[in-house]
PDB file of N, CA and C in Angstrom:
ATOM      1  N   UNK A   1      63.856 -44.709  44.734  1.00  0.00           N
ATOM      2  CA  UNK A   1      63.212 -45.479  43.689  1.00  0.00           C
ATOM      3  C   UNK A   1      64.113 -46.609  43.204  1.00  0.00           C
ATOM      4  N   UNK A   2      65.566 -46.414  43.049  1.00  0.00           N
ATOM      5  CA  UNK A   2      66.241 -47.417  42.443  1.00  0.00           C
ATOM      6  C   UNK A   2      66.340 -48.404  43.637  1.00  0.00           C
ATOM      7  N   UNK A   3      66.661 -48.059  44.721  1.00  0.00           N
ATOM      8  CA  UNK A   3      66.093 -49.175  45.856  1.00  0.00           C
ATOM      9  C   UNK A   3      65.123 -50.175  46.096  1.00  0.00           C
ATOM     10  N   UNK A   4      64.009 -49.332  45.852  1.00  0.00           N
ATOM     11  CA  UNK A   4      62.735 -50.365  45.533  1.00  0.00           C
ATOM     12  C   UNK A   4      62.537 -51.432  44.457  1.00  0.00           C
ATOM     13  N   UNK A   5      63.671 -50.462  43.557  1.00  0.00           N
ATOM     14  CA  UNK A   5      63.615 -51.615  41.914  1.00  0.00           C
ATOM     15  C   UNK A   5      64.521 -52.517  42.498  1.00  0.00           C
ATOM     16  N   UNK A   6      65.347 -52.484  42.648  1.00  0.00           N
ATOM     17  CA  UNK A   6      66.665 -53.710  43.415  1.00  0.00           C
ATOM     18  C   UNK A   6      66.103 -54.573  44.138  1.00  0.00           C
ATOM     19  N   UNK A   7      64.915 -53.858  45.262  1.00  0.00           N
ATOM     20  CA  UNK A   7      64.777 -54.923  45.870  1.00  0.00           C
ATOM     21  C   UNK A   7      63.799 -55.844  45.929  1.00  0.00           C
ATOM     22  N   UNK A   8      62.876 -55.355  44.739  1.00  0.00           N
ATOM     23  CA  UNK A   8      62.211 -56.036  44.106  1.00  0.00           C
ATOM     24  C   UNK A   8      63.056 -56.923  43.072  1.00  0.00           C
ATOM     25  N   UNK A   9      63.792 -56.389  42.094  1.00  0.00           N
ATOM     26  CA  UNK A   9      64.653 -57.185  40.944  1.00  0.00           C
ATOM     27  C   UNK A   9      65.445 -58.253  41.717  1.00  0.00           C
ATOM     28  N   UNK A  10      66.202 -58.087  43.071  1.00  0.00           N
ATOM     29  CA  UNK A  10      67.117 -59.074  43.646  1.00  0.00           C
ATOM     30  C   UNK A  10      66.466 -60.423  43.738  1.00  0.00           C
ATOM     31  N   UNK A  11      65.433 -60.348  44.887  1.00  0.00           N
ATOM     32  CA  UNK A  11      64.929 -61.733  44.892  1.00  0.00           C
ATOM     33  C   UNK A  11      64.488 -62.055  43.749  1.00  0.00           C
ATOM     34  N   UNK A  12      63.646 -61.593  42.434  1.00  0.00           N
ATOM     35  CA  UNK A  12      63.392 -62.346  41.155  1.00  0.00           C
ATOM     36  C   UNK A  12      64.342 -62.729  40.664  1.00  0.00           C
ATOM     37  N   UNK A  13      65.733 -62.334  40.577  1.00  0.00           N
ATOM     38  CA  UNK A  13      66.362 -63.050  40.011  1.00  0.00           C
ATOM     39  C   UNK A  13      66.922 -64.290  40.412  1.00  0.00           C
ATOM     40  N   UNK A  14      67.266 -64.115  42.170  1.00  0.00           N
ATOM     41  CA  UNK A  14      67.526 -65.160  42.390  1.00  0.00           C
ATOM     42  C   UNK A  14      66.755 -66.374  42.592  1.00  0.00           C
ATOM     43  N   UNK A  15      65.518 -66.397  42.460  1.00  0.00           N
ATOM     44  CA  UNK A  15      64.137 -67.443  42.476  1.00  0.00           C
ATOM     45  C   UNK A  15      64.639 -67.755  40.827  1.00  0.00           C
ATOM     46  N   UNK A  16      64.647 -67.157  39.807  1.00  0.00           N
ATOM     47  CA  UNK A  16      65.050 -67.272  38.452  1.00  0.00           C
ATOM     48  C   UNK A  16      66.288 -68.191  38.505  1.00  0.00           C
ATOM     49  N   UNK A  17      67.146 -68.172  39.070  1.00  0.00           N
ATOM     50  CA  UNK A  17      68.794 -68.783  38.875  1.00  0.00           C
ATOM     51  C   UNK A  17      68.222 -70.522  40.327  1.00  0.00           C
ATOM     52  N   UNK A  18      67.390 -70.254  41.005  1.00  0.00           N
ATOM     53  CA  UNK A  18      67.032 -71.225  42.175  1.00  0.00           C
ATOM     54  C   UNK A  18      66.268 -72.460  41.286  1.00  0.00           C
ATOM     55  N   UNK A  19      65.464 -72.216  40.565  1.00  0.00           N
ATOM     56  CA  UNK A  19      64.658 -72.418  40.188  1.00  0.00           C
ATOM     57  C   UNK A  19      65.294 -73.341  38.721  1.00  0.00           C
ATOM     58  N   UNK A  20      66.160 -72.636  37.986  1.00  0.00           N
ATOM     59  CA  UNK A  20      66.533 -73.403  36.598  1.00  0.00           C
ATOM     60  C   UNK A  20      67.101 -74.794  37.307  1.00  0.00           C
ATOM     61  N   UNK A  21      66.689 -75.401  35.942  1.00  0.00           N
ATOM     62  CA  UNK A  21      67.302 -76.920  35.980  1.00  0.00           C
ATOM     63  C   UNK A  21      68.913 -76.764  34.928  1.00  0.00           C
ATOM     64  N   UNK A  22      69.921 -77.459  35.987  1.00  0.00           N
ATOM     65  CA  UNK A  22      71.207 -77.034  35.470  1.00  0.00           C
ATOM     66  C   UNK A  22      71.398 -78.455  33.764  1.00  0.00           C
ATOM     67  N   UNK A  23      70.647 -79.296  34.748  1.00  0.00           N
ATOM     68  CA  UNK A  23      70.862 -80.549  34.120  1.00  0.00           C
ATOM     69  C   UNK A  23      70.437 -81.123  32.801  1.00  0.00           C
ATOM     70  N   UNK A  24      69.271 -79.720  32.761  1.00  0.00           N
ATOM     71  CA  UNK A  24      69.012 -79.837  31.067  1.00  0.00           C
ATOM     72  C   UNK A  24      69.415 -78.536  29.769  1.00  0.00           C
ATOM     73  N   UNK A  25      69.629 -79.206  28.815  1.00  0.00           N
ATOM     74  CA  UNK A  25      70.270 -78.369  27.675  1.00  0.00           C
ATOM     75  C   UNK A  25      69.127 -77.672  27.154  1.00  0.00           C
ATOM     76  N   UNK A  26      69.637 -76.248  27.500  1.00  0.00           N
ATOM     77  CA  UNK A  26      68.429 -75.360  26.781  1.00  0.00           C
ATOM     78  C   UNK A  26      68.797 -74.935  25.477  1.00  0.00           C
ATOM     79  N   UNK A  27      68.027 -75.016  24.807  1.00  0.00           N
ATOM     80  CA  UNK A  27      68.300 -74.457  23.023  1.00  0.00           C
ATOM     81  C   UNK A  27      68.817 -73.174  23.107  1.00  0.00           C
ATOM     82  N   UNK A  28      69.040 -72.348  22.415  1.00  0.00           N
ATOM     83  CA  UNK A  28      69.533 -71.268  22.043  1.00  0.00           C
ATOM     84  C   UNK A  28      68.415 -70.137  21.868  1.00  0.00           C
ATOM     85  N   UNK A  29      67.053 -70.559  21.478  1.00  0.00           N
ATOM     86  CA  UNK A  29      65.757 -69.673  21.726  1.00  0.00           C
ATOM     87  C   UNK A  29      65.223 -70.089  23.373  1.00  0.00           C
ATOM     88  N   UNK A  30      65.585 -70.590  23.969  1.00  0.00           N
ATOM     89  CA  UNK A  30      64.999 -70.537  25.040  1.00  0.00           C
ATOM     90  C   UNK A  30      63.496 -71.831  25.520  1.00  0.00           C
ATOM     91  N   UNK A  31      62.899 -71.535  26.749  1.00  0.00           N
ATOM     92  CA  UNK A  31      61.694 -71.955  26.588  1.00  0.00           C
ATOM     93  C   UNK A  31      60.699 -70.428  26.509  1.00  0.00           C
ATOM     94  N   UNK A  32      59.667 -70.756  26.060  1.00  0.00           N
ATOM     95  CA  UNK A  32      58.736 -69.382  25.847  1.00  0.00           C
ATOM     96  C   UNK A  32      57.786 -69.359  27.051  1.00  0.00           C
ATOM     97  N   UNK A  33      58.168 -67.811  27.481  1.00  0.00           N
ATOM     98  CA  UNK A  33      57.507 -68.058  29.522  1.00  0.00           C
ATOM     99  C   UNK A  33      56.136 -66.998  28.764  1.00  0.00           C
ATOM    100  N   UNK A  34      56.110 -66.485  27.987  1.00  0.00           N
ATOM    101  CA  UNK A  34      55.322 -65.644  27.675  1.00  0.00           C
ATOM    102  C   UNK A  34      54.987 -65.414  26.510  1.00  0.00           C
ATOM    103  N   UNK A  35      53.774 -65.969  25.844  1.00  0.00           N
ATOM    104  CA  UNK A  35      52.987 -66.027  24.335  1.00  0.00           C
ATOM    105  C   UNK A  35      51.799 -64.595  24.271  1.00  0.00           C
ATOM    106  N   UNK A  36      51.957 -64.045  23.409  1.00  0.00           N
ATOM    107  CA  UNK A  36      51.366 -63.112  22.990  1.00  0.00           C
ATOM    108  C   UNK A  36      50.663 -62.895  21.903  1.00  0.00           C
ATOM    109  N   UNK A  37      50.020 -62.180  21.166  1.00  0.00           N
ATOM    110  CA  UNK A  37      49.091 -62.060  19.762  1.00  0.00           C
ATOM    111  C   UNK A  37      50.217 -61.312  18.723  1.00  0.00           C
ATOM    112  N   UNK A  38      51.751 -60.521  19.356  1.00  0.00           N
ATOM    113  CA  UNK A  38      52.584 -59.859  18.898  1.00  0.00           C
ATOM    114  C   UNK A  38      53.648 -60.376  19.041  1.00  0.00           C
ATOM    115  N   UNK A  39      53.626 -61.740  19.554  1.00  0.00           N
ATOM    116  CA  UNK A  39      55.263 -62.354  19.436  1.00  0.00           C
ATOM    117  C   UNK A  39      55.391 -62.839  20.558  1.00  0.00           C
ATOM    118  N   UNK A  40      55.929 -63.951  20.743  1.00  0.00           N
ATOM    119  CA  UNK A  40      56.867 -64.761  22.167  1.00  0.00           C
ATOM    120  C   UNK A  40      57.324 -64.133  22.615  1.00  0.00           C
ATOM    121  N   UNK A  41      57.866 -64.205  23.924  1.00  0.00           N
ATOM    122  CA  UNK A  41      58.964 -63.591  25.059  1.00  0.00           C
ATOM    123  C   UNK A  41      60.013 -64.776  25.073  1.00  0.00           C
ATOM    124  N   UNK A  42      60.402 -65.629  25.088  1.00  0.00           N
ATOM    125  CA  UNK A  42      61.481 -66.273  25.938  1.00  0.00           C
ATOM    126  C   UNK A  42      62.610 -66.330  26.882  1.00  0.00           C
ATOM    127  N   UNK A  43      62.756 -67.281  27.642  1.00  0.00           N
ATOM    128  CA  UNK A  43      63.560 -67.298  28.566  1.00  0.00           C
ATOM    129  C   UNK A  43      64.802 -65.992  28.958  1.00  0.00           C
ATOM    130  N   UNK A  44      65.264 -66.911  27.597  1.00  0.00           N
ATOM    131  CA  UNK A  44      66.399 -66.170  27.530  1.00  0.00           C
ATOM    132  C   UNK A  44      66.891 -64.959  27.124  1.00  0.00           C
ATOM    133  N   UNK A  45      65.417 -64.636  26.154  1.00  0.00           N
ATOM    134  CA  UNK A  45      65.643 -63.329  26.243  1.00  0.00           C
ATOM    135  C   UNK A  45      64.953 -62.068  27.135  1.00  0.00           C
ATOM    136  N   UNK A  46      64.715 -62.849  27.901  1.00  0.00           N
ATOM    137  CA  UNK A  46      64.065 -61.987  29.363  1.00  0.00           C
ATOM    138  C   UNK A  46      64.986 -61.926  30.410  1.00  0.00           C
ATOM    139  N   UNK A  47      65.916 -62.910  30.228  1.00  0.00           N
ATOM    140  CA  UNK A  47      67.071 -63.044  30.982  1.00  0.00           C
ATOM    141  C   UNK A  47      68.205 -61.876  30.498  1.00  0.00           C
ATOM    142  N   UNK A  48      68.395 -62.346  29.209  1.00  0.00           N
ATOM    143  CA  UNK A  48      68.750 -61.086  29.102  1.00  0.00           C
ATOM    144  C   UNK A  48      68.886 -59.086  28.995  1.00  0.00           C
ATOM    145  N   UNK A  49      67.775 -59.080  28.833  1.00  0.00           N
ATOM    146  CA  UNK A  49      66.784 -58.031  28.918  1.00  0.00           C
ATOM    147  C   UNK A  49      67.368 -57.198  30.382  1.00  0.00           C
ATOM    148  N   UNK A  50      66.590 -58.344  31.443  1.00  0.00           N
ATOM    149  CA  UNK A  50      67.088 -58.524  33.019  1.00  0.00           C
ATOM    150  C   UNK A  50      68.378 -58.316  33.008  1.00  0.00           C
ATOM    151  N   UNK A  51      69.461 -58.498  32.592  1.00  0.00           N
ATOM    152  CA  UNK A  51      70.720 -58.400  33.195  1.00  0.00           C
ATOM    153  C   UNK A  51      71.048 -57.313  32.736  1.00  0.00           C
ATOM    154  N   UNK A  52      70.674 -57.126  31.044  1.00  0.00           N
ATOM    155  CA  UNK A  52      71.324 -55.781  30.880  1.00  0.00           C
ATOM    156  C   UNK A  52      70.533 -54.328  31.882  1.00  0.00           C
ATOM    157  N   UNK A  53      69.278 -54.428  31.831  1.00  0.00           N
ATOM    158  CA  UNK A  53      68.374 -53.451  32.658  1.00  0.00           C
ATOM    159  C   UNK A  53      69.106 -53.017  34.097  1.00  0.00           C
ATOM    160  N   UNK A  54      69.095 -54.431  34.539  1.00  0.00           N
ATOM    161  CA  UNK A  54      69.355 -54.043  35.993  1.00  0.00           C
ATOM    162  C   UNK A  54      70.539 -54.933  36.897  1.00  0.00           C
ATOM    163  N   UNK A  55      71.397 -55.515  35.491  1.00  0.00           N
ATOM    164  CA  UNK A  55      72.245 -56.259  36.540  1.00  0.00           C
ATOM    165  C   UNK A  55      73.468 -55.711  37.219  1.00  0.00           C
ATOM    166  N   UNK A  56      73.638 -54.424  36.498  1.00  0.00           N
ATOM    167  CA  UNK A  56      75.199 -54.126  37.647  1.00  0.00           C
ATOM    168  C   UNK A  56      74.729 -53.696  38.330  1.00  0.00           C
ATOM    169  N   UNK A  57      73.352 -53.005  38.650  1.00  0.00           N
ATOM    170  CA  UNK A  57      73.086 -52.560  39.814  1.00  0.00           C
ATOM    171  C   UNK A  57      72.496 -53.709  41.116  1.00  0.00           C
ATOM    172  N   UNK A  58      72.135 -54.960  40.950  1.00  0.00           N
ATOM    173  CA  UNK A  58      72.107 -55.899  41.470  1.00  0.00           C
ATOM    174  C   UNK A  58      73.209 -56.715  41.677  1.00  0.00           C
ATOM    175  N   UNK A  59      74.559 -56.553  41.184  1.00  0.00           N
ATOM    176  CA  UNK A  59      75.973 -57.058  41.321  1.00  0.00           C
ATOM    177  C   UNK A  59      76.264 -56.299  41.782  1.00  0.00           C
ATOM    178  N   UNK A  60      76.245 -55.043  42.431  1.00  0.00           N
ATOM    179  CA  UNK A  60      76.899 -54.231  43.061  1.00  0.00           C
ATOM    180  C   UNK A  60      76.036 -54.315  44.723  1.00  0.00           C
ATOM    181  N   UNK A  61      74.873 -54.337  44.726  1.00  0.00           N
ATOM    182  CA  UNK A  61      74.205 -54.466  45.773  1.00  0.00           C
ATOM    183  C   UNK A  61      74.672 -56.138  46.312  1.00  0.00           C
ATOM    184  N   UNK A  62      75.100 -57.009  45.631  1.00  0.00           N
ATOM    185  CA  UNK A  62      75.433 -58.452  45.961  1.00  0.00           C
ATOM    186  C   UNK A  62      76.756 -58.085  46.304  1.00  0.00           C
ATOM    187  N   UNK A  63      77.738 -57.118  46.230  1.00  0.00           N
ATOM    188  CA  UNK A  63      78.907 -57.245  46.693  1.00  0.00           C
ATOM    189  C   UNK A  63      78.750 -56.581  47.756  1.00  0.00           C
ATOM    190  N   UNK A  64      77.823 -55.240  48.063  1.00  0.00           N
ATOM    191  CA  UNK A  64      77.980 -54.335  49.092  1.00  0.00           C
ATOM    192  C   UNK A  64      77.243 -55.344  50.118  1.00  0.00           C
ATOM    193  N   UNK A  65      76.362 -56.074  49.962  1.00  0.00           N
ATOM    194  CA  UNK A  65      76.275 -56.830  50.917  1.00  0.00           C
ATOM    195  C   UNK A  65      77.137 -58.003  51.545  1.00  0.00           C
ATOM    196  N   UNK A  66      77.691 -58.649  50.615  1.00  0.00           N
ATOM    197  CA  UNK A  66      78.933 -59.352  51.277  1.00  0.00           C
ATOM    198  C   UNK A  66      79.762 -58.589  51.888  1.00  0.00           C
ATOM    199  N   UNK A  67      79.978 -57.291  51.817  1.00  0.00           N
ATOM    200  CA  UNK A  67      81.279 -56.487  52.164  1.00  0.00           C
ATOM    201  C   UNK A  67      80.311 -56.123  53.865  1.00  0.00           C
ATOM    202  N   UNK A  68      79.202 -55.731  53.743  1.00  0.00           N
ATOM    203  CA  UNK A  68      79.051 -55.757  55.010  1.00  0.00           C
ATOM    204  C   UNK A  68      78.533 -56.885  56.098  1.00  0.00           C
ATOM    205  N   UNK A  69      78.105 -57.591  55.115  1.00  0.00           N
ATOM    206  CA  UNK A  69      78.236 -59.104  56.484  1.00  0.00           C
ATOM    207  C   UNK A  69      79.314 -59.627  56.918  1.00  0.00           C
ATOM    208  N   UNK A  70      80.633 -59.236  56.236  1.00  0.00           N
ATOM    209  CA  UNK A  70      82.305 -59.741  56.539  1.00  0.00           C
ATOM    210  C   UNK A  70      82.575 -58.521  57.775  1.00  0.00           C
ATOM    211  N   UNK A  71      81.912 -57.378  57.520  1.00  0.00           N
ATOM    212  CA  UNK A  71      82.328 -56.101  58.333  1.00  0.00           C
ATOM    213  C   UNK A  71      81.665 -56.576  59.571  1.00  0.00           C
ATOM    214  N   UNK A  72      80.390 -56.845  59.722  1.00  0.00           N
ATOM    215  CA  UNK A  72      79.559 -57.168  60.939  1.00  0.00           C
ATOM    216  C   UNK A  72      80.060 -58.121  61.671  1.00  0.00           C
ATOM    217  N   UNK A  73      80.500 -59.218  61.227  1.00  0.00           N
ATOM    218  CA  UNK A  73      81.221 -60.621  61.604  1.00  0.00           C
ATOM    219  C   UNK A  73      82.291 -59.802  62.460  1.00  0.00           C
ATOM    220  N   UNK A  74      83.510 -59.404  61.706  1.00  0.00           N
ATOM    221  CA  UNK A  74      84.564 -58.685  62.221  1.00  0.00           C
ATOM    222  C   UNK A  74      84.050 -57.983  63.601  1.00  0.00           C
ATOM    223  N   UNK A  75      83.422 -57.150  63.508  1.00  0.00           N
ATOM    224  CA  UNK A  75      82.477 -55.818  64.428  1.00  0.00           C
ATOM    225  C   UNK A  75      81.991 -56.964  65.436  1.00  0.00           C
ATOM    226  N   UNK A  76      81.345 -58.117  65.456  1.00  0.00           N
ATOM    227  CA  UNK A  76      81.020 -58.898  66.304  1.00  0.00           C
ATOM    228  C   UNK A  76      82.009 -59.496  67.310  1.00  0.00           C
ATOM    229  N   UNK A  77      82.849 -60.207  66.683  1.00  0.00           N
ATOM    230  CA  UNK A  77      83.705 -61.241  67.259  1.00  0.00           C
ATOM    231  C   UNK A  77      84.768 -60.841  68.642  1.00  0.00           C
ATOM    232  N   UNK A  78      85.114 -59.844  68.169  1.00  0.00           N
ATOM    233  CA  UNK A  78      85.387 -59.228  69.679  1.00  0.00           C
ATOM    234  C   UNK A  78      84.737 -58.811  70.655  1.00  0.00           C
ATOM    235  N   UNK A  79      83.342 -58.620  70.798  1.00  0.00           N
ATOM    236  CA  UNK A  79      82.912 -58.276  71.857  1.00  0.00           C
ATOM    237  C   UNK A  79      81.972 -59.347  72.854  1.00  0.00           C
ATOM    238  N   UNK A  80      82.846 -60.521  72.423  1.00  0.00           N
ATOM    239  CA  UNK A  80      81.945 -61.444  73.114  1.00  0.00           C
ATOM    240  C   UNK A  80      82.517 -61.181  74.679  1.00  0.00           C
ATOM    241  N   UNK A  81      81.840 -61.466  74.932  1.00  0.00           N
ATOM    242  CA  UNK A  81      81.872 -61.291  76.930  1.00  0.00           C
ATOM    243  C   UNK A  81      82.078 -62.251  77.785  1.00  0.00           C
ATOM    244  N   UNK A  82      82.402 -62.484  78.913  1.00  0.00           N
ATOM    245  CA  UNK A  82      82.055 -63.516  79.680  1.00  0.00           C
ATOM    246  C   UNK A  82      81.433 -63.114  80.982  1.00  0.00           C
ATOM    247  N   UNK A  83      80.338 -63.928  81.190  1.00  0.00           N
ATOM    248  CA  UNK A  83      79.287 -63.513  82.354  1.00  0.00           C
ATOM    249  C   UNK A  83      80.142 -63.750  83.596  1.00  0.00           C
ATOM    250  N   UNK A  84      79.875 -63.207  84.689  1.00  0.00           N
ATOM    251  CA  UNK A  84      80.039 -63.749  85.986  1.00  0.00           C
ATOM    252  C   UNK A  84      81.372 -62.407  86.679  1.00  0.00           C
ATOM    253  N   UNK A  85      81.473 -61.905  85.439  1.00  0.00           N
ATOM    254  CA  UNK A  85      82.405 -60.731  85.898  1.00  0.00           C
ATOM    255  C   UNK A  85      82.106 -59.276  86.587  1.00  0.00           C
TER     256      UNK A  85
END
């Protein structure tokens, strides 16, 4: 189950971080992604929400994957071959 949440949560966040504009100054409330009859959502605090919920477990899945695409690379590079032998 926590798999499925990751790997659902991974790509939203990073479409979320793809997606912001660096170049403009966001206020301190945010923009409001979500209006309700019980109160705004905003940005930023969905962002935050998001990181506390599920971000070390999505920083940890972002390192275990760098750690194994450096491992695979390694695991690769020696076994290149040469034909004709």
């Amino acid at each position: 189950m926590k798999k499925m949440i990751i790997c659902f949560t991974f790509p939203f966040i990073i479409f979320l971080v793809a997606c912001g504009d660096t170049n403009e100054v966001q206020s301190d409330t945010g923009d409001i992604i979500v209006e309700t009859s019980i109160g705004n959502i905003t940005e930023n605090e969905f962002l935050d929400t998001l990181k506390d919920l599920h971000g070390e477990a999505v920083l940890n899945e972002m390192v275990q994957m760098k750690i194994l695409y450096i491992r695979v690379k390694k695991w690769e590079s020696p076994k290149k071959t040469s034909k004709g032998k």
